[in-house]
PDB file of N, CA and C in Angstrom:
ATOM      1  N   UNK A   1      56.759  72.153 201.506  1.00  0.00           N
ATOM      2  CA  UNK A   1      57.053  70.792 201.859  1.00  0.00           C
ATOM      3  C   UNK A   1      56.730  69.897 200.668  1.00  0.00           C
ATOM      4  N   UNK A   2      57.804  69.051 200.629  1.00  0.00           N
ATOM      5  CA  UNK A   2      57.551  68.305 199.026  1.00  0.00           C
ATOM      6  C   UNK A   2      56.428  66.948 199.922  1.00  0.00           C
ATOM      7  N   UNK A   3      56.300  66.008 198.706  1.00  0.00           N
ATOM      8  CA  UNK A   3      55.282  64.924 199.411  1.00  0.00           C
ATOM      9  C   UNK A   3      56.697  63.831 200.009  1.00  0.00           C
ATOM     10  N   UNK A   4      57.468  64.258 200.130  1.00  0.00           N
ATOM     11  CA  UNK A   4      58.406  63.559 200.601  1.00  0.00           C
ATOM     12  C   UNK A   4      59.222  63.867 202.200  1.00  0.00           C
ATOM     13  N   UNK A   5      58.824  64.783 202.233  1.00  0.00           N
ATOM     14  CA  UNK A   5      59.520  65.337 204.052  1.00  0.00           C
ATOM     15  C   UNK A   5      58.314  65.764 204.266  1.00  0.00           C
ATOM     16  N   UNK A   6      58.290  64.513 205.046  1.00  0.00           N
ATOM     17  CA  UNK A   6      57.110  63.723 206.142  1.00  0.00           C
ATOM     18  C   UNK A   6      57.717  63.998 207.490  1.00  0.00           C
ATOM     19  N   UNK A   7      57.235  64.428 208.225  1.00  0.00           N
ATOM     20  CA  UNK A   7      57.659  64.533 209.642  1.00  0.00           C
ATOM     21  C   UNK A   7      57.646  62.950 210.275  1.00  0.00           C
ATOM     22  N   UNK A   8      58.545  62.847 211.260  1.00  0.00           N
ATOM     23  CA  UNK A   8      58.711  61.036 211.845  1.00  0.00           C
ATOM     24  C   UNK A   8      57.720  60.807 212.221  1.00  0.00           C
ATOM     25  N   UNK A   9      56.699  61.531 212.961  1.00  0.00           N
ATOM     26  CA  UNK A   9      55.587  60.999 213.581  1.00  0.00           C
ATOM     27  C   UNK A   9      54.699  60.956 212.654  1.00  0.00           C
ATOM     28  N   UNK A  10      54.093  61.725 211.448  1.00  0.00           N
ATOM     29  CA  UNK A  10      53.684  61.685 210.517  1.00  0.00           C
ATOM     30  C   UNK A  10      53.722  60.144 209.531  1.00  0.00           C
ATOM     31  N   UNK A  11      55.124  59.876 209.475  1.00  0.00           N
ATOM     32  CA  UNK A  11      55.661  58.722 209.255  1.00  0.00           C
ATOM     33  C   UNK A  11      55.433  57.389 209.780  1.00  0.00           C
ATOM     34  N   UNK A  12      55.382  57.691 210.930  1.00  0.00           N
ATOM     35  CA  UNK A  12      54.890  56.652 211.743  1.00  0.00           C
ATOM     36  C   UNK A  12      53.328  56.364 211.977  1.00  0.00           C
ATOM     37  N   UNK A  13      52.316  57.672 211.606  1.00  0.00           N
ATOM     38  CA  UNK A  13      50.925  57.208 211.405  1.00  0.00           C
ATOM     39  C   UNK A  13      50.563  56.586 210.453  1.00  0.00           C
ATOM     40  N   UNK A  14      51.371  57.115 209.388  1.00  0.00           N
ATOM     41  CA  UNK A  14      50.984  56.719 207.771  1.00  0.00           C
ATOM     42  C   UNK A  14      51.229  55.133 208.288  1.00  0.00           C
ATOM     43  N   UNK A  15      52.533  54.567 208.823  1.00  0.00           N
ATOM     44  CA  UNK A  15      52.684  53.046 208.511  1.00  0.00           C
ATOM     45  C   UNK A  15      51.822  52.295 209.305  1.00  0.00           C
ATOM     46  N   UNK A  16      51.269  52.833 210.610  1.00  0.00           N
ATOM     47  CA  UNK A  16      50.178  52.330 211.198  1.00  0.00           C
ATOM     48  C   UNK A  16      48.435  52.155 210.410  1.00  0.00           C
ATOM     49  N   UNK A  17      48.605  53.210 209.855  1.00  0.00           N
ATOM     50  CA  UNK A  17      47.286  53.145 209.262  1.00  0.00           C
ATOM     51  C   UNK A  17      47.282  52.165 207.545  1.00  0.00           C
ATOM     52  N   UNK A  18      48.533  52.517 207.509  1.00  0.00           N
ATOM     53  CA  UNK A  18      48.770  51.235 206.205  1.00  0.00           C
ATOM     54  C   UNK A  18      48.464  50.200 206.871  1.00  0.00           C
ATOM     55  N   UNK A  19      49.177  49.349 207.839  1.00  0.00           N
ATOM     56  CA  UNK A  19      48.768  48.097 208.133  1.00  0.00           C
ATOM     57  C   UNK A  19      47.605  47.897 208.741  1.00  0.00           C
ATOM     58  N   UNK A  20      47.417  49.002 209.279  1.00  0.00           N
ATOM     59  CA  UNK A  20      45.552  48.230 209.625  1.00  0.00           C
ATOM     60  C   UNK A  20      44.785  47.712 208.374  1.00  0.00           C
ATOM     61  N   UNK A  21      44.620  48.772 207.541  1.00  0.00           N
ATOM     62  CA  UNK A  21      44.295  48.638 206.118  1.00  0.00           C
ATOM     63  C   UNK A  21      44.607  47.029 205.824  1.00  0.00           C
ATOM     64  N   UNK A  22      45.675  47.070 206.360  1.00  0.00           N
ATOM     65  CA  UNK A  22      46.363  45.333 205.466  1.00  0.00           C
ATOM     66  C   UNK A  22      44.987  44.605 206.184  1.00  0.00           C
ATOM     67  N   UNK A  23      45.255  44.720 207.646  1.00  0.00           N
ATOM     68  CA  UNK A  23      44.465  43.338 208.227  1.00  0.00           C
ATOM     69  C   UNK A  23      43.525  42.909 207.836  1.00  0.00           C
ATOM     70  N   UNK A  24      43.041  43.941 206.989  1.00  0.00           N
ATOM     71  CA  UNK A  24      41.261  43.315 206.323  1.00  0.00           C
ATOM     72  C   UNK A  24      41.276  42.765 205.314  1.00  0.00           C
ATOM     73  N   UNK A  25      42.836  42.519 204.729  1.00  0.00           N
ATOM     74  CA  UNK A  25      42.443  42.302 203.386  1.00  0.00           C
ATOM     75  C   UNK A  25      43.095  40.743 203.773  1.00  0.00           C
ATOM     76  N   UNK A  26      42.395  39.631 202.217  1.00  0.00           N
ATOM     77  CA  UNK A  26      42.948  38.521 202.534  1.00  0.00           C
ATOM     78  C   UNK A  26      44.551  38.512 201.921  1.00  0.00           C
ATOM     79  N   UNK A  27      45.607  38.199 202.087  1.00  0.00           N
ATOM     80  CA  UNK A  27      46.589  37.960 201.825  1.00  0.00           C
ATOM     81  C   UNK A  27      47.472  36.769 200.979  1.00  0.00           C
ATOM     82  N   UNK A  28      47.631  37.106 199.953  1.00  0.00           N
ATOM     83  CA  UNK A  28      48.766  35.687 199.569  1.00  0.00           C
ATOM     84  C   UNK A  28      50.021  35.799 198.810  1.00  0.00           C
ATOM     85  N   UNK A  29      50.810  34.844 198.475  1.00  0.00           N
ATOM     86  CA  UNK A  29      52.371  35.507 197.848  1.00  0.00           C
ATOM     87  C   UNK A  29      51.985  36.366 196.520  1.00  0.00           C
ATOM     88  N   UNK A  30      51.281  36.285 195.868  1.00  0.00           N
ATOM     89  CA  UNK A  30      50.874  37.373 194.787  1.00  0.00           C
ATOM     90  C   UNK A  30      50.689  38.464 194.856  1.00  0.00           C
ATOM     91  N   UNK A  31      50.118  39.232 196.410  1.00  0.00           N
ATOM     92  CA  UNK A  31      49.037  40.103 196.435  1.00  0.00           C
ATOM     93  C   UNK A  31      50.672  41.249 196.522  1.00  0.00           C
ATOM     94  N   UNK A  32      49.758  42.505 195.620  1.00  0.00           N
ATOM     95  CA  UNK A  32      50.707  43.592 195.275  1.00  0.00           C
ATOM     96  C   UNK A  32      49.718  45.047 195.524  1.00  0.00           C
ATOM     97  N   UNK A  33      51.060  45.851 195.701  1.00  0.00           N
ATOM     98  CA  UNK A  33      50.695  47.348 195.572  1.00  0.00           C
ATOM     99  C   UNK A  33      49.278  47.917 194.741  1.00  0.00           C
ATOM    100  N   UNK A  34      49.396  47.163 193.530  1.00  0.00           N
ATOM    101  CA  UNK A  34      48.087  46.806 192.169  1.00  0.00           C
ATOM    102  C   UNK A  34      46.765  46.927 193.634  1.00  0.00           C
ATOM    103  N   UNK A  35      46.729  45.448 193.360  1.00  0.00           N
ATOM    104  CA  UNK A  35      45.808  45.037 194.844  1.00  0.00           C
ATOM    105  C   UNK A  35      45.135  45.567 195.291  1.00  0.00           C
ATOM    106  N   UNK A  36      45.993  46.008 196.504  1.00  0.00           N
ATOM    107  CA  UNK A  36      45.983  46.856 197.228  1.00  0.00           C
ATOM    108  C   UNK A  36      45.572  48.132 197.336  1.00  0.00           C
ATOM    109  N   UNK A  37      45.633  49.114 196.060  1.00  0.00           N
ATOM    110  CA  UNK A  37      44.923  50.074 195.776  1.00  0.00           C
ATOM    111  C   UNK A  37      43.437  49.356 195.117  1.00  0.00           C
ATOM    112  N   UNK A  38      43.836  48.716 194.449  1.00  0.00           N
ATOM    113  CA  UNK A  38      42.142  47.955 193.794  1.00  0.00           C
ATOM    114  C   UNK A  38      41.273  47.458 194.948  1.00  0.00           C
ATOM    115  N   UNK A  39      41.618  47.310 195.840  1.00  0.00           N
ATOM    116  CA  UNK A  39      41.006  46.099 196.996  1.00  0.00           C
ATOM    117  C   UNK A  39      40.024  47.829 197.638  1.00  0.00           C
ATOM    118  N   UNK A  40      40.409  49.133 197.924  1.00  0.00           N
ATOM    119  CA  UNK A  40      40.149  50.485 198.416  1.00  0.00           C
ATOM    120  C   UNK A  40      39.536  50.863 197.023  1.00  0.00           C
ATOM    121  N   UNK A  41      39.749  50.514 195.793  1.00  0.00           N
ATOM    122  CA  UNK A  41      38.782  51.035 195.024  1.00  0.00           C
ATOM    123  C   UNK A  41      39.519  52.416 195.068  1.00  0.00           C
ATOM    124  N   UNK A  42      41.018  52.574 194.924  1.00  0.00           N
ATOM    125  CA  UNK A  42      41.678  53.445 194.448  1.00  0.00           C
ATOM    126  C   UNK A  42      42.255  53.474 193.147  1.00  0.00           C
ATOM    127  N   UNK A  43      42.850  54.892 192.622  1.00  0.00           N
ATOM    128  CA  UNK A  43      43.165  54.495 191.037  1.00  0.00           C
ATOM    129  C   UNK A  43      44.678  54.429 191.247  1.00  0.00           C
ATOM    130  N   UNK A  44      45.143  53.561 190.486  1.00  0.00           N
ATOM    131  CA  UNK A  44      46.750  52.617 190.152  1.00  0.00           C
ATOM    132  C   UNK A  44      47.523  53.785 190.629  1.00  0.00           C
ATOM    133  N   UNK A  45      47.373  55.172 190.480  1.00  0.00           N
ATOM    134  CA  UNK A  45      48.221  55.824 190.394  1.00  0.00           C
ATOM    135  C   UNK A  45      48.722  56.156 191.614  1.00  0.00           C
ATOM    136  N   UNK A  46      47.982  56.023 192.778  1.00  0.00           N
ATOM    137  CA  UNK A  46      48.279  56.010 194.306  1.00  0.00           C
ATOM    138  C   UNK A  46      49.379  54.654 194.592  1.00  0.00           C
ATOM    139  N   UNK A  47      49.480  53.870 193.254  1.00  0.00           N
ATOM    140  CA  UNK A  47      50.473  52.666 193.998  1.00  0.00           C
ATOM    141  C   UNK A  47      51.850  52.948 194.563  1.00  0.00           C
ATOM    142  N   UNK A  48      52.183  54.316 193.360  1.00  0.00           N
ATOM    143  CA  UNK A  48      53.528  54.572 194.365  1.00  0.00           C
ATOM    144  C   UNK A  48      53.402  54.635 195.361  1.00  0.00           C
ATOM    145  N   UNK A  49      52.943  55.144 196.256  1.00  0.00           N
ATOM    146  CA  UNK A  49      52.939  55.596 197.690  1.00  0.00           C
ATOM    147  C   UNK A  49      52.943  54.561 198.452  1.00  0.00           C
ATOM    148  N   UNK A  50      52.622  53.093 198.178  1.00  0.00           N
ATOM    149  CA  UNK A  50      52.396  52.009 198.621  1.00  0.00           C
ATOM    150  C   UNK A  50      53.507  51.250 199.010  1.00  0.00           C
ATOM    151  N   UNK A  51      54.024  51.022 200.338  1.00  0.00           N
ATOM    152  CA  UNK A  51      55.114  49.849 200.361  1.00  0.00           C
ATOM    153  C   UNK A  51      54.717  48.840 201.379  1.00  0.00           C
ATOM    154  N   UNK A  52      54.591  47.149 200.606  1.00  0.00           N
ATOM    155  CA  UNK A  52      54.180  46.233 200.508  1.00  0.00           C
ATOM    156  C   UNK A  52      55.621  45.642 200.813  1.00  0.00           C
TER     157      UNK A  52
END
C-alpha cells in the first residue's frame, strides 16, 4: 500500500483528527501548512500531508 490508498474510512479519521487539531490552534488569514506543523512541533517535512 503506497501512502496514498488510504481506505475511505481511514480517510475520513485522518480529516477528523486534522480538524480537531485545528480547534486549538488560534487562527488567521496567514496561518499555513508551515504553522501548522510548527504549532505540533513537527518538522516542515510532514507539511505535505497537510491540507489547510
Amino acid at each position: 500500500m503506497s501512502g496514498y490508498d488510504i481506505p475511505k474510512i481511514e480517510a475520513e479519521a485522518n480529516r477528523f483528527a486534522f480538524y480537531l487539531l485545528l480547534s486549538g490552534l488560534e487562527l488567521n488569514e496567514s496561518f499555513n501548512k508551515y504553522d501548522f506543523v510548527r504549532s505540533y512541533g513537527l518538522p516542515e517535512e510532514l507539511a505535505r500531508f497537510v491540507n489547510i
